[in-house]
N, C-alpha and C. Protein backbone atom coordinates (compact mmCIF):
# COMPACT_ATOMS: atom_id res chain seq x y z
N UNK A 1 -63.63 -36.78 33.13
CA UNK A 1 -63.04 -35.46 33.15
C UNK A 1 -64.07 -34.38 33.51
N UNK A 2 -65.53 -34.84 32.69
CA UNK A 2 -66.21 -33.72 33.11
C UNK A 2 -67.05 -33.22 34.93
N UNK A 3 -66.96 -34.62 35.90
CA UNK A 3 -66.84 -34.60 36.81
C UNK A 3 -65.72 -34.03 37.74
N UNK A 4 -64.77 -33.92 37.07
CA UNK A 4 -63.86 -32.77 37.97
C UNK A 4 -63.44 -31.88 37.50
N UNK A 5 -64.45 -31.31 36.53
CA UNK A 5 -64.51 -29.73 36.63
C UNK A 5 -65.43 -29.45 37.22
N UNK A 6 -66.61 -30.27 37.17
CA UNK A 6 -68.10 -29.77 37.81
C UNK A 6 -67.73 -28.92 39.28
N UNK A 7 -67.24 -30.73 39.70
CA UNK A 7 -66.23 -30.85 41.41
C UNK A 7 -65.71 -29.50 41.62
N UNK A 8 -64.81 -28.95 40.57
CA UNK A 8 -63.66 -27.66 41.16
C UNK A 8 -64.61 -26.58 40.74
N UNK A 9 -65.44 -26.87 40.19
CA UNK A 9 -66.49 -24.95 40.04
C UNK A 9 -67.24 -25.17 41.29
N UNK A 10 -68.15 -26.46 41.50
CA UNK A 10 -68.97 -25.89 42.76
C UNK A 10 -67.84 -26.09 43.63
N UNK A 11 -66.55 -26.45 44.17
CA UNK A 11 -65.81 -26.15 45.44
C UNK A 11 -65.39 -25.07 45.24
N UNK A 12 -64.99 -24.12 44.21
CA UNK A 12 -64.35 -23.46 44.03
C UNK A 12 -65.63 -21.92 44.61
N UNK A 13 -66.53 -22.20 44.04
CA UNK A 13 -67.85 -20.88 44.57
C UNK A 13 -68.12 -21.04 45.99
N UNK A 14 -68.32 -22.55 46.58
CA UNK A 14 -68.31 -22.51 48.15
C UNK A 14 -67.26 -22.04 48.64
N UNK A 15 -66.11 -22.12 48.11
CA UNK A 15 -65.18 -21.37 48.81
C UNK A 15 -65.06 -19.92 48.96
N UNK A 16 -65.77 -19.31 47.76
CA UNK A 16 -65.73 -18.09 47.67
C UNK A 16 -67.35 -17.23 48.78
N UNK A 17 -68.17 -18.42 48.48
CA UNK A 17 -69.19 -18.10 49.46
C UNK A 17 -68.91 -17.93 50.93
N UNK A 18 -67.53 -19.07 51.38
CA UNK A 18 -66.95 -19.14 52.47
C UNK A 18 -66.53 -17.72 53.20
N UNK A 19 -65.60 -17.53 52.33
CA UNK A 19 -64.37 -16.38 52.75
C UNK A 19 -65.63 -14.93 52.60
N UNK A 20 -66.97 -15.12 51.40
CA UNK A 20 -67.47 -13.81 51.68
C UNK A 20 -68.02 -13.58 52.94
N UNK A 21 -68.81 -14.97 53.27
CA UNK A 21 -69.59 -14.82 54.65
C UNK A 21 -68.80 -14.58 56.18
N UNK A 22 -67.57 -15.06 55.64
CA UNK A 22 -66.65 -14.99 56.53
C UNK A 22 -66.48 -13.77 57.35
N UNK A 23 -65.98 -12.97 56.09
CA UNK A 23 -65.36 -11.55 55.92
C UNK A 23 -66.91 -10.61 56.29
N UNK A 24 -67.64 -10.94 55.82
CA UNK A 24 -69.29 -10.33 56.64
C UNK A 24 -69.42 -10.51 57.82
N UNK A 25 -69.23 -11.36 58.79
CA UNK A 25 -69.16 -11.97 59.98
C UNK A 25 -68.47 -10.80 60.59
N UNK A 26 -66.76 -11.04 60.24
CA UNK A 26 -66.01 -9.68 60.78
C UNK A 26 -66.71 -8.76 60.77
N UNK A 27 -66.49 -7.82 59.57
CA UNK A 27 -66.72 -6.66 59.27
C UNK A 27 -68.52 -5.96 59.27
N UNK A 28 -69.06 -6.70 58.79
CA UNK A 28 -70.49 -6.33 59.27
C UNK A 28 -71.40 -5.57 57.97
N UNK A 29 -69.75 -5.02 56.94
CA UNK A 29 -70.36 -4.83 55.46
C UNK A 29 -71.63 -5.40 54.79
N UNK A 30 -72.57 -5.00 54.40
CA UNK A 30 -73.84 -5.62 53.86
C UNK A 30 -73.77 -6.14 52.26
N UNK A 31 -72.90 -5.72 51.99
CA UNK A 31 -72.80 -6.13 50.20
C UNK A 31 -71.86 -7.42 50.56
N UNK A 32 -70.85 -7.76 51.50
CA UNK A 32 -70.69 -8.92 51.46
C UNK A 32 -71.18 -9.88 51.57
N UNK A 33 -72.06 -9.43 52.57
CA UNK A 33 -73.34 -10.24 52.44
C UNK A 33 -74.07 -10.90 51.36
N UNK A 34 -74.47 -10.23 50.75
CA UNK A 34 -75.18 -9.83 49.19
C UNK A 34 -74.42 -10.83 48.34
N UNK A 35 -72.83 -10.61 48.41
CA UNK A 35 -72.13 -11.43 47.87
C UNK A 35 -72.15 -12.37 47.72
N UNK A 36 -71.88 -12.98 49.34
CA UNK A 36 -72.04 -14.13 49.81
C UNK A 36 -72.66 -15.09 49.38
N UNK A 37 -74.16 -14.20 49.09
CA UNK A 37 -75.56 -15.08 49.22
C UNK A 37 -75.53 -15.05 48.43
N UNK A 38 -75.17 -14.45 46.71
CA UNK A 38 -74.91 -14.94 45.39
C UNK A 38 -74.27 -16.02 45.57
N UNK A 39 -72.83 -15.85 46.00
CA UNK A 39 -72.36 -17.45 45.74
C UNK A 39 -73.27 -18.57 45.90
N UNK A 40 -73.54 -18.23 47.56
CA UNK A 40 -74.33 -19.56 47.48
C UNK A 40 -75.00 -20.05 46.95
N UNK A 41 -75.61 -18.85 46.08
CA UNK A 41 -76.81 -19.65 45.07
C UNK A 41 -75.95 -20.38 43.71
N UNK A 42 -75.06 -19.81 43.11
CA UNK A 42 -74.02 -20.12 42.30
C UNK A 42 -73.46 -21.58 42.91
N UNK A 43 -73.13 -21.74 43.83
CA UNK A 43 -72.82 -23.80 44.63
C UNK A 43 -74.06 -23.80 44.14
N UNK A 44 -75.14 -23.43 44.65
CA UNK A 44 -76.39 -24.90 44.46
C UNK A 44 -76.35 -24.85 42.80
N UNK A 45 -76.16 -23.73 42.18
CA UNK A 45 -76.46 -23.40 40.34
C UNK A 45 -75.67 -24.82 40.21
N UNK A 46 -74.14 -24.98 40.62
CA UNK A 46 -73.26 -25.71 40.14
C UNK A 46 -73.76 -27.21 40.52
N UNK A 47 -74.06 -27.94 41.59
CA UNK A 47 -74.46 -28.51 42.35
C UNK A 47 -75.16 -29.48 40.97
N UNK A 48 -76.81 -27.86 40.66
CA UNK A 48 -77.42 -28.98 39.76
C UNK A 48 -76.83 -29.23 38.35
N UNK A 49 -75.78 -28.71 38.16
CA UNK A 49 -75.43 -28.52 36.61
C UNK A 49 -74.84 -29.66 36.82
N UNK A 50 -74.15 -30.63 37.86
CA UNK A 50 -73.42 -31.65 38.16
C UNK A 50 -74.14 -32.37 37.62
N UNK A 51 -75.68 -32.45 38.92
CA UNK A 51 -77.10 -33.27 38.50
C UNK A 51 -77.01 -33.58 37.62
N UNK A 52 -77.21 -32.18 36.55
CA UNK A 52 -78.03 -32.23 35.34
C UNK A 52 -77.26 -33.34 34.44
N UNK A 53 -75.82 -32.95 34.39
CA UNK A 53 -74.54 -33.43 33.20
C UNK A 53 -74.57 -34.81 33.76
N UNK A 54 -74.38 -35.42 35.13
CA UNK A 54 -72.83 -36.20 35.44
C UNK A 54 -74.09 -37.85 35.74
N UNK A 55 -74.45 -37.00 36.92
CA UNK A 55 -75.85 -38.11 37.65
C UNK A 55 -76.85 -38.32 37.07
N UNK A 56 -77.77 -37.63 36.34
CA UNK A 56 -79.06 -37.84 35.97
C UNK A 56 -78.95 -37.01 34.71
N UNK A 57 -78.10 -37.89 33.70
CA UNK A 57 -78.26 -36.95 32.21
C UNK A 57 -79.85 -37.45 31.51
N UNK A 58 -80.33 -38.21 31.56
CA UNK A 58 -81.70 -38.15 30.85
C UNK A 58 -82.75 -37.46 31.78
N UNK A 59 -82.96 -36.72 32.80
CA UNK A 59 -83.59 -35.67 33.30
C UNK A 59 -82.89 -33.99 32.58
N UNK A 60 -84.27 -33.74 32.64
CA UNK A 60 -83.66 -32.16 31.94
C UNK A 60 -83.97 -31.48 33.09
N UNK A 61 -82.88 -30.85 33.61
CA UNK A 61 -83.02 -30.02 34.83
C UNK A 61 -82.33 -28.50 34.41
N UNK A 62 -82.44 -28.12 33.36
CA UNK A 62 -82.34 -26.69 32.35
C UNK A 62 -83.00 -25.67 32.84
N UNK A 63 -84.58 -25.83 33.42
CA UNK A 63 -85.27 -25.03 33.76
C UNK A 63 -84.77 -24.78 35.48
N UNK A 64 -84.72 -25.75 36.27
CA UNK A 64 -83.76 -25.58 37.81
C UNK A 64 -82.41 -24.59 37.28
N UNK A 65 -81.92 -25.07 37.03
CA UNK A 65 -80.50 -24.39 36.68
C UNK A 65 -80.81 -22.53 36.66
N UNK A 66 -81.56 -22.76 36.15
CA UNK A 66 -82.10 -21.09 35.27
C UNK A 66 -82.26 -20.39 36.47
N UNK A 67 -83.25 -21.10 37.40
CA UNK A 67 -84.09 -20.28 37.99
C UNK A 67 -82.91 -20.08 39.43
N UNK A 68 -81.96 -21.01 39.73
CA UNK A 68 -80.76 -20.60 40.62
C UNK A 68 -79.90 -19.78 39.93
N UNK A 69 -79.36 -19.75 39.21
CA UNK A 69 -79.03 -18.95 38.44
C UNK A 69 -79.23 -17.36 38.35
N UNK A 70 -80.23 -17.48 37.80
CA UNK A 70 -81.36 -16.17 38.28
C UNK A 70 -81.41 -15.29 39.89
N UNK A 71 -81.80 -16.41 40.51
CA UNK A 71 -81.67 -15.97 42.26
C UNK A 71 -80.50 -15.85 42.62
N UNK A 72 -79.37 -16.35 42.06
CA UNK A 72 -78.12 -15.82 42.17
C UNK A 72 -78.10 -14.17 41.72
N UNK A 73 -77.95 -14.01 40.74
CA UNK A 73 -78.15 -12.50 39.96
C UNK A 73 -79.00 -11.89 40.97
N UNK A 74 -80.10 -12.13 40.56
CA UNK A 74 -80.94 -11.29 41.52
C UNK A 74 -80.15 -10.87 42.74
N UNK A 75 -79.42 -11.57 43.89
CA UNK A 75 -79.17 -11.34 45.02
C UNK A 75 -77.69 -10.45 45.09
N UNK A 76 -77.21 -10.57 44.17
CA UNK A 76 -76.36 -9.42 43.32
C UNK A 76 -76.52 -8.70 43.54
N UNK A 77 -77.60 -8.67 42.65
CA UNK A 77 -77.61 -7.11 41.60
C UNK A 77 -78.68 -5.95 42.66
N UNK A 78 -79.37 -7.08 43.74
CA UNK A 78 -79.68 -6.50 45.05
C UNK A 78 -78.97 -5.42 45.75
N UNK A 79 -78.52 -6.89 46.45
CA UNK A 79 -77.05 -5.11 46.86
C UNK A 79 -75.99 -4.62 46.46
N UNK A 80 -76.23 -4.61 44.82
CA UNK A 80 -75.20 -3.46 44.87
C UNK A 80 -75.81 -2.16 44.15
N UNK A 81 -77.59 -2.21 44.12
CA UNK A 81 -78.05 -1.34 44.20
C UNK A 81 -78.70 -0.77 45.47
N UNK A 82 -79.06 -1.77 46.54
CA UNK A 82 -79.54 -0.87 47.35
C UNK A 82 -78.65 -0.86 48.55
N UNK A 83 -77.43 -1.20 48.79
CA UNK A 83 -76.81 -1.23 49.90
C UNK A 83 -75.51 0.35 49.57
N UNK A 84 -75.96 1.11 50.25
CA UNK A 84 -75.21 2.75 50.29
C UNK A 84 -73.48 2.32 50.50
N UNK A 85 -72.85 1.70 51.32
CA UNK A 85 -71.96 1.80 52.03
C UNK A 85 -71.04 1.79 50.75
């Protein structure tokens, strides 16, 4: 069971990474961007939380997690302070 939730959070953020980069492509908006590139870091966050739980539970991959995690936020909280529009 816990493999297909992992499954539907990271498909579920690539998808959302999808449609942001998408919609950036069109429009040319820079915070979608920003967006975007959170998600993506949010798939790989999910990706290793799969790792961590599903594939390789006696590796502690707690500290990976964090630090995508983190670079997710970060790329956030980027532009939606420095992008004006």
């Amino acid at each position: 069971m816990a493999i297909t939730i992992y499954s539907l959070c990271t498909l579920t953020s690539l998808a959302c990474a999808w449609l942001l980069l998408g919609s950036y492509r069109r429009t040319g908006h820079r915070l979608l961007f920003w967006s975007g590139a959170s998600f993506v870091a949010l798939t790989v966050n999910n990706v290793f939380l799969m790792l961590d739980k599903v594939v390789f539970p006696d590796y502690y991959l707690l500290p990976v997690r964090q630090v995508s995690a983190l670079v997710a936020m970060l790329l956030l909280l980027y532009g939606l302070i420095y992008e004006k529009e």
